[in-house]
PDB file of N, CA and C in Angstrom:
ATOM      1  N   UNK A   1     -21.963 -30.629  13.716  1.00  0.00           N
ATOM      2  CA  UNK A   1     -23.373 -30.621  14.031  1.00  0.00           C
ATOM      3  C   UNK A   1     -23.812 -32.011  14.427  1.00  0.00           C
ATOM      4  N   UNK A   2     -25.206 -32.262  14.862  1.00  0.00           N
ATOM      5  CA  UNK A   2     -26.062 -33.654  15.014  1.00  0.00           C
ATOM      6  C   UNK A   2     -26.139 -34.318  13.925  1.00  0.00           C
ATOM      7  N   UNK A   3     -25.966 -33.768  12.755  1.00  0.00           N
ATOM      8  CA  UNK A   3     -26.265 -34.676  11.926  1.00  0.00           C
ATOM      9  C   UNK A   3     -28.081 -34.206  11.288  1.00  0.00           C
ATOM     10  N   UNK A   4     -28.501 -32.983  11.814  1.00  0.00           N
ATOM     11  CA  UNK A   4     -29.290 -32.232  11.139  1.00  0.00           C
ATOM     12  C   UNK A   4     -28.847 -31.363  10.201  1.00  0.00           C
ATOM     13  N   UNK A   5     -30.046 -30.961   8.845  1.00  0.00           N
ATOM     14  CA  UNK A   5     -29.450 -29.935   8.515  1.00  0.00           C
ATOM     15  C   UNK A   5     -30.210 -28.587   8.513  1.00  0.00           C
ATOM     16  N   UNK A   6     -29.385 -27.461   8.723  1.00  0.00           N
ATOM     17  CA  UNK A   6     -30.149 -26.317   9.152  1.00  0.00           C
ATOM     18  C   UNK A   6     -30.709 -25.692   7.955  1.00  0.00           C
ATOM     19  N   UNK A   7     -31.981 -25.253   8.325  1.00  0.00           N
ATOM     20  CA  UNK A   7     -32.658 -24.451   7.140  1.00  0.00           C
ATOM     21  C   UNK A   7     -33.045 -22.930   7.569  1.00  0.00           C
ATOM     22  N   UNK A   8     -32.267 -21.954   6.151  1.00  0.00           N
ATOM     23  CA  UNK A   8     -32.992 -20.632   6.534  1.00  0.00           C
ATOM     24  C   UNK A   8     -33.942 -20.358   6.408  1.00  0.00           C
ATOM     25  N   UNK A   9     -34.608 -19.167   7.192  1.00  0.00           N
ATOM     26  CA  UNK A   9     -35.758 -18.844   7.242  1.00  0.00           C
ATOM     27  C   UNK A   9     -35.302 -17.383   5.727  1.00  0.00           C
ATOM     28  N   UNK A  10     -36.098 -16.869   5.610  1.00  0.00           N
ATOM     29  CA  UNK A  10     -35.941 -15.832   4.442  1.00  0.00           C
ATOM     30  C   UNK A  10     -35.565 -14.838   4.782  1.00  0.00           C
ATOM     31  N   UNK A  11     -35.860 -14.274   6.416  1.00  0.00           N
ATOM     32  CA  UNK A  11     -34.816 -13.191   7.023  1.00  0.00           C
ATOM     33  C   UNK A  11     -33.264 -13.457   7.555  1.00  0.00           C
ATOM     34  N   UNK A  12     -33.433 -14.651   7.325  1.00  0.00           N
ATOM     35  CA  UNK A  12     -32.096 -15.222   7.592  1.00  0.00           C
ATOM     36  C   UNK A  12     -30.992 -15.488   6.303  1.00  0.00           C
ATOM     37  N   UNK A  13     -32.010 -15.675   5.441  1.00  0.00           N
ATOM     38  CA  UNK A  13     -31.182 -15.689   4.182  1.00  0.00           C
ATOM     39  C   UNK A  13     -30.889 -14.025   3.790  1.00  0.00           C
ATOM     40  N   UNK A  14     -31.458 -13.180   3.672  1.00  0.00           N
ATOM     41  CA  UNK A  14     -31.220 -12.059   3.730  1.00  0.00           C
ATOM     42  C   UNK A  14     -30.367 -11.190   4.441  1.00  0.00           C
ATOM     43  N   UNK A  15     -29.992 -11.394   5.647  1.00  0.00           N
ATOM     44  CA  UNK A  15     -29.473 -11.403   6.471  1.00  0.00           C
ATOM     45  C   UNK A  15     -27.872 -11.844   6.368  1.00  0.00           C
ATOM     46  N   UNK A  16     -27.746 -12.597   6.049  1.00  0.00           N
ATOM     47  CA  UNK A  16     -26.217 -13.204   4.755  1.00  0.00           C
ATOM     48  C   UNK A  16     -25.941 -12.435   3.699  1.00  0.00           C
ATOM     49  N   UNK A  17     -26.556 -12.186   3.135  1.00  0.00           N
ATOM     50  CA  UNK A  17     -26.418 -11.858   2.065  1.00  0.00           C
ATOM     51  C   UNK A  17     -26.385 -10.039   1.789  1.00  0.00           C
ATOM     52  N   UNK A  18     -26.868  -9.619   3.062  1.00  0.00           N
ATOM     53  CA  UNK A  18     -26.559  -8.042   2.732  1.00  0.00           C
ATOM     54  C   UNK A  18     -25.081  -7.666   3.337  1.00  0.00           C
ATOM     55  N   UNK A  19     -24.834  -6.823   1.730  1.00  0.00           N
ATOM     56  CA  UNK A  19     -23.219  -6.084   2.005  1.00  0.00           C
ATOM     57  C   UNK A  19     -22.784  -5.511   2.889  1.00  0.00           C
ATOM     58  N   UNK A  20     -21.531  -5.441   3.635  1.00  0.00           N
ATOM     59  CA  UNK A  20     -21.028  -5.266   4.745  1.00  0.00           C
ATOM     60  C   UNK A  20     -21.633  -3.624   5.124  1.00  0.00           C
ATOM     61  N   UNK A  21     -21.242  -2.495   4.215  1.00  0.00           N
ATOM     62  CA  UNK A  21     -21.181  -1.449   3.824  1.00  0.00           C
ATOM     63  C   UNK A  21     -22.908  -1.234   3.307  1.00  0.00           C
ATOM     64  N   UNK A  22     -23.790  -0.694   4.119  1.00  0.00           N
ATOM     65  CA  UNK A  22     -25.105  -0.410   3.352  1.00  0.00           C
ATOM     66  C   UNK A  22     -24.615   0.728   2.739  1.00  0.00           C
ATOM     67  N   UNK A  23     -25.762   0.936   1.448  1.00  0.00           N
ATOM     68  CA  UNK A  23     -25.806   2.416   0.738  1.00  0.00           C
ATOM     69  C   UNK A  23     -25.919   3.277   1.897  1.00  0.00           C
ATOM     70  N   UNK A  24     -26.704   3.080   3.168  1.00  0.00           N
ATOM     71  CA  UNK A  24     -26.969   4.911   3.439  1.00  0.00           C
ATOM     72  C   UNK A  24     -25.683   5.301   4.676  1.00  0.00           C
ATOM     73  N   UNK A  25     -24.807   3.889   4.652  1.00  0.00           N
ATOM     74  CA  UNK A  25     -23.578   4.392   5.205  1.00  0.00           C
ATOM     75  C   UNK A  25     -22.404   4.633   4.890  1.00  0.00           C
ATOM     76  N   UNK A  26     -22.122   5.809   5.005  1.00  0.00           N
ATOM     77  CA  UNK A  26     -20.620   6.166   4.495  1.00  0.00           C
ATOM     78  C   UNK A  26     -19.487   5.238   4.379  1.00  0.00           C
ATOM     79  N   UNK A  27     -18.823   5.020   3.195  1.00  0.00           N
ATOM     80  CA  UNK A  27     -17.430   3.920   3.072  1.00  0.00           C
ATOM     81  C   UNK A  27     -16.540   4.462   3.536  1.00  0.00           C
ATOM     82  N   UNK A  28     -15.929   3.017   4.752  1.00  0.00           N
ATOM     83  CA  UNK A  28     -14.816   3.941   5.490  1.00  0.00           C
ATOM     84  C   UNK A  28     -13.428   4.519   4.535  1.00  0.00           C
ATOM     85  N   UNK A  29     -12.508   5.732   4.651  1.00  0.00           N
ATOM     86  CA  UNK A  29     -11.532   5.875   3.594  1.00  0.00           C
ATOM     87  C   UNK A  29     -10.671   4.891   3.511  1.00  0.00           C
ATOM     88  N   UNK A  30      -9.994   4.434   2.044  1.00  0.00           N
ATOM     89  CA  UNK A  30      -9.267   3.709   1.944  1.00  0.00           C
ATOM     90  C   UNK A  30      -7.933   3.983   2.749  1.00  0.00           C
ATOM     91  N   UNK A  31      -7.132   3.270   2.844  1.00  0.00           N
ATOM     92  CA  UNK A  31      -5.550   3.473   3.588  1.00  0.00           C
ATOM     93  C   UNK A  31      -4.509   3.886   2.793  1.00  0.00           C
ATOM     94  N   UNK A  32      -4.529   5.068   3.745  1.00  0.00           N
ATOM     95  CA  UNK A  32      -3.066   5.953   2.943  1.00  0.00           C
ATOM     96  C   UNK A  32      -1.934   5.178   2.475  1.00  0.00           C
ATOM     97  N   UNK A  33      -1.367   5.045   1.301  1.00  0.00           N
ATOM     98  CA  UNK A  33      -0.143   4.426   1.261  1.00  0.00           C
ATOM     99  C   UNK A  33       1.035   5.144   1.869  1.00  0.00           C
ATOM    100  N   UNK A  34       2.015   4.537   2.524  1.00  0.00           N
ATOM    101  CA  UNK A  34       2.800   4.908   3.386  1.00  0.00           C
ATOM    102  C   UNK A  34       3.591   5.724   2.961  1.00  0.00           C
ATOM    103  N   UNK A  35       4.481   6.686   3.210  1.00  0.00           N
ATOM    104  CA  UNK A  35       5.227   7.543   2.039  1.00  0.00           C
ATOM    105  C   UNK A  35       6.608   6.760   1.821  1.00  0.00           C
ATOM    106  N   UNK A  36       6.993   6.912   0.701  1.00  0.00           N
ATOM    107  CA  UNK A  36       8.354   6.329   0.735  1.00  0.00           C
ATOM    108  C   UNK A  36       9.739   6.622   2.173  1.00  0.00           C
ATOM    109  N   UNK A  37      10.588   6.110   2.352  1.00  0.00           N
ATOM    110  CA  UNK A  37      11.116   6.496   3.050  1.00  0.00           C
ATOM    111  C   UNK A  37      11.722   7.406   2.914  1.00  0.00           C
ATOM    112  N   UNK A  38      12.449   8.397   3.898  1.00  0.00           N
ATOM    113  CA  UNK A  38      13.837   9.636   3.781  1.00  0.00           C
ATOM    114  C   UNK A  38      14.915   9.218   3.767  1.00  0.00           C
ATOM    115  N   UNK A  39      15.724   9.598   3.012  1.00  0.00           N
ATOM    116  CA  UNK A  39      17.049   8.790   3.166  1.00  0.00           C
ATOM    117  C   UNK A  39      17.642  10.074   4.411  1.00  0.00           C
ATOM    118  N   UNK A  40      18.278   9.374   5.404  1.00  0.00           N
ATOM    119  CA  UNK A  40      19.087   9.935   6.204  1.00  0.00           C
ATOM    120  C   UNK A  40      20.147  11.165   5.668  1.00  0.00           C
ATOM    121  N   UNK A  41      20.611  10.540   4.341  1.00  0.00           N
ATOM    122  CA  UNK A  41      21.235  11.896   3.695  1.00  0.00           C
ATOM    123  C   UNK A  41      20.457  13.063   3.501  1.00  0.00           C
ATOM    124  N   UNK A  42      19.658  12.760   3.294  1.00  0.00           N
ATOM    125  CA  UNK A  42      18.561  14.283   2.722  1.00  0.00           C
ATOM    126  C   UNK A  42      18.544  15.350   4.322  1.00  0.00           C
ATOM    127  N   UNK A  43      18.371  14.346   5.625  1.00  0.00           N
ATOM    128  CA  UNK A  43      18.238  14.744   6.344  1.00  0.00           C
ATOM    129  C   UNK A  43      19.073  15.234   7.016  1.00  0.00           C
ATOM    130  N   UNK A  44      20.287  14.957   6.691  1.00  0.00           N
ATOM    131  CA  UNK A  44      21.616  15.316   7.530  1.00  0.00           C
ATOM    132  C   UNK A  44      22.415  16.622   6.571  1.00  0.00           C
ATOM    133  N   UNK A  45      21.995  15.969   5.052  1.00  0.00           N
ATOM    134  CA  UNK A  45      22.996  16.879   4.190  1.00  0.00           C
ATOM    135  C   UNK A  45      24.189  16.904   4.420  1.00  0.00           C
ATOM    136  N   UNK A  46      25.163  16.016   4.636  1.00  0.00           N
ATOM    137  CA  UNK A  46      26.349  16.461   4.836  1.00  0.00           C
ATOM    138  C   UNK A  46      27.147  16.725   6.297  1.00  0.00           C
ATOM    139  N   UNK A  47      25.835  16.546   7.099  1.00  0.00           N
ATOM    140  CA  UNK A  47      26.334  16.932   8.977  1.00  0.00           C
ATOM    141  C   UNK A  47      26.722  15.669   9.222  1.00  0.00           C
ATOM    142  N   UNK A  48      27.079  15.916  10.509  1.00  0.00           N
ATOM    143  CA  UNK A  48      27.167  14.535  11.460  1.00  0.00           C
ATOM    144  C   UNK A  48      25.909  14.955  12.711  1.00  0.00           C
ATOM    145  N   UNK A  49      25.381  16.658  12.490  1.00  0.00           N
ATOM    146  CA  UNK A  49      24.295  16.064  13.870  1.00  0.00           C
ATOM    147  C   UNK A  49      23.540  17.737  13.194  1.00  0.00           C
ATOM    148  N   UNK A  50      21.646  16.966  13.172  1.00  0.00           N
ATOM    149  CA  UNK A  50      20.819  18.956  12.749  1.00  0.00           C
ATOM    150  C   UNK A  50      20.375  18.184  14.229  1.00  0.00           C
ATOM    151  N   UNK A  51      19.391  19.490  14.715  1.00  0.00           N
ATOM    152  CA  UNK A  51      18.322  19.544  15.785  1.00  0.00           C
ATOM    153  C   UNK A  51      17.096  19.628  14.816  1.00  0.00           C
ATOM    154  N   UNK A  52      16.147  18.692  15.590  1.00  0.00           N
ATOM    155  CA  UNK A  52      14.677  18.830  15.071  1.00  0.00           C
ATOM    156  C   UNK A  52      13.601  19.371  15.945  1.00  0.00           C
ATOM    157  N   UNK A  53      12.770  20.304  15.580  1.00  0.00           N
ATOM    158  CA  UNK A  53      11.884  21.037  16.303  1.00  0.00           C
ATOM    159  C   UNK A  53      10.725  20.168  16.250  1.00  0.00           C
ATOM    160  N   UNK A  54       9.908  19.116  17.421  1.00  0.00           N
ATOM    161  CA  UNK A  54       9.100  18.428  17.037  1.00  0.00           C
ATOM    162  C   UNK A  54       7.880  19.001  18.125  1.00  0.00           C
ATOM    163  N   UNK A  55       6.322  19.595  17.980  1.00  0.00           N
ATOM    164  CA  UNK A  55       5.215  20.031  18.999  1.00  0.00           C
ATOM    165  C   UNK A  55       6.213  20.525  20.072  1.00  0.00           C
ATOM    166  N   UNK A  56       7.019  21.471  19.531  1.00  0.00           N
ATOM    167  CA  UNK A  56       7.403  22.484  20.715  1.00  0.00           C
ATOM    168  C   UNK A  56       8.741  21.664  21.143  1.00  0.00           C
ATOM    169  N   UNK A  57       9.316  20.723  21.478  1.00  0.00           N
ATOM    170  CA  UNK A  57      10.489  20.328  21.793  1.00  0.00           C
ATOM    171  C   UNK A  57      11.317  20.111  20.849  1.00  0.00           C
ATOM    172  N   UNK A  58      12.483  20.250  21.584  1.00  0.00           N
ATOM    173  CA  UNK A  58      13.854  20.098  20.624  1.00  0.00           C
ATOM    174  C   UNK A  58      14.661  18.956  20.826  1.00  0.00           C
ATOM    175  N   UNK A  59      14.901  18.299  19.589  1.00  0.00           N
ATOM    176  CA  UNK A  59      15.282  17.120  19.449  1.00  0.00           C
ATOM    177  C   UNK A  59      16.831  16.775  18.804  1.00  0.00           C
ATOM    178  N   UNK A  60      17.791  15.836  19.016  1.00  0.00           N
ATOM    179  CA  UNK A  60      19.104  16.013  17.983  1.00  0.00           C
ATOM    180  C   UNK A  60      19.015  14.663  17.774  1.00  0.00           C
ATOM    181  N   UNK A  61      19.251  14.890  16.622  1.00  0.00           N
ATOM    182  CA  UNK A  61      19.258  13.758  15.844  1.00  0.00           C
ATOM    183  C   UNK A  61      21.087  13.588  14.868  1.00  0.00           C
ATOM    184  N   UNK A  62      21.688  12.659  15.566  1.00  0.00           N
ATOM    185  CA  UNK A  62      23.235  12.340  15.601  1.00  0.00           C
ATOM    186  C   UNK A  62      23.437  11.326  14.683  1.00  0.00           C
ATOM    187  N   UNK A  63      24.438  10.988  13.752  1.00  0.00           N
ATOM    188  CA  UNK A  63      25.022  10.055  12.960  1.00  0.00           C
ATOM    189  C   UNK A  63      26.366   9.996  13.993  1.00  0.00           C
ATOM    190  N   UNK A  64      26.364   8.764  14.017  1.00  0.00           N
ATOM    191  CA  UNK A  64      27.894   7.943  14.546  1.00  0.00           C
ATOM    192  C   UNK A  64      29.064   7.602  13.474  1.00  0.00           C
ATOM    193  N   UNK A  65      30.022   7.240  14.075  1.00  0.00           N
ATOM    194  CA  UNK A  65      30.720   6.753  13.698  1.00  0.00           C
ATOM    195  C   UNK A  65      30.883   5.367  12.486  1.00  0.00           C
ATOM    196  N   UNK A  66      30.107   4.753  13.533  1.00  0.00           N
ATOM    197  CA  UNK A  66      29.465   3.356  13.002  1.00  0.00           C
ATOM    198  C   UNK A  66      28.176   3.647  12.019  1.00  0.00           C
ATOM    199  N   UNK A  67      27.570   4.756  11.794  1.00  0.00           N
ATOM    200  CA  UNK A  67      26.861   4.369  10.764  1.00  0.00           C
ATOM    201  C   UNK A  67      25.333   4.453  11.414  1.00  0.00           C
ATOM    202  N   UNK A  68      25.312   4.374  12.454  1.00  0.00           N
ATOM    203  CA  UNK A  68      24.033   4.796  13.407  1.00  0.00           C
ATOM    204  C   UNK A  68      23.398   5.480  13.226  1.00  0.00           C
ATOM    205  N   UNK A  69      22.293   5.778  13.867  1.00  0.00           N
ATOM    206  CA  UNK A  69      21.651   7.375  13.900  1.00  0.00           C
ATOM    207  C   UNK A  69      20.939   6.862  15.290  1.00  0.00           C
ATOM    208  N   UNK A  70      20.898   8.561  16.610  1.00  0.00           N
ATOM    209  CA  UNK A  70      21.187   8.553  17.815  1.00  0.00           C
ATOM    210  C   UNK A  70      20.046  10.161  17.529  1.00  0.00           C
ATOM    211  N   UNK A  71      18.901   9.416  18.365  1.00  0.00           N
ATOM    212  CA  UNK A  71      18.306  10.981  18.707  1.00  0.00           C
ATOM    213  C   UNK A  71      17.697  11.243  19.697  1.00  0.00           C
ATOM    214  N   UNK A  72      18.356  12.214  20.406  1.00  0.00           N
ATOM    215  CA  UNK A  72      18.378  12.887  21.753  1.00  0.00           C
ATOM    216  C   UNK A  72      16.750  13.586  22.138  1.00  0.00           C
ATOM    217  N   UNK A  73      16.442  13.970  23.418  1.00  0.00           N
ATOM    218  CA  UNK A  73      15.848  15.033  23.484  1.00  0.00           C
ATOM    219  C   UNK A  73      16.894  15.978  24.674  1.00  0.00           C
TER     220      UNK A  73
END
């Protein structure tokens, strides 16, 4: 600054000081915690390759050799 100092006016101090969130507005929802992960075993069971049905398309979802996972449409 100049080397002034600024003074609030009382709508201005008010104005600071009101909470982000008024009462007559809805609090946004808190954030879902993420779900734990899937382990690839659960998902394979024992395969080396299922197909997944995802909004109508079909998907394969492959384990390699190496330890990978490879998924097609």
């Amino acid at each position: 600054m100049n080397g002034q100092t600024a003074t609030l006016t009382p709508a201005r101090r008010a104005a600071d000081t009101t909470p982000a969130h008024a009462p007559d507005r809805p609090r946004p929802a808190p954030e879902a915690a993420a779900p734990a992960p899937l382990p690839s075993e659960q998902l394979l069971q024992g395969r080396k390759t299922i197909e997944i049905s995802h909004n109508g398309t079909l998907y394969r979802l492959q384990a390699t050799r190496l330890g990978k996972l490879i998924l097609t449409k």
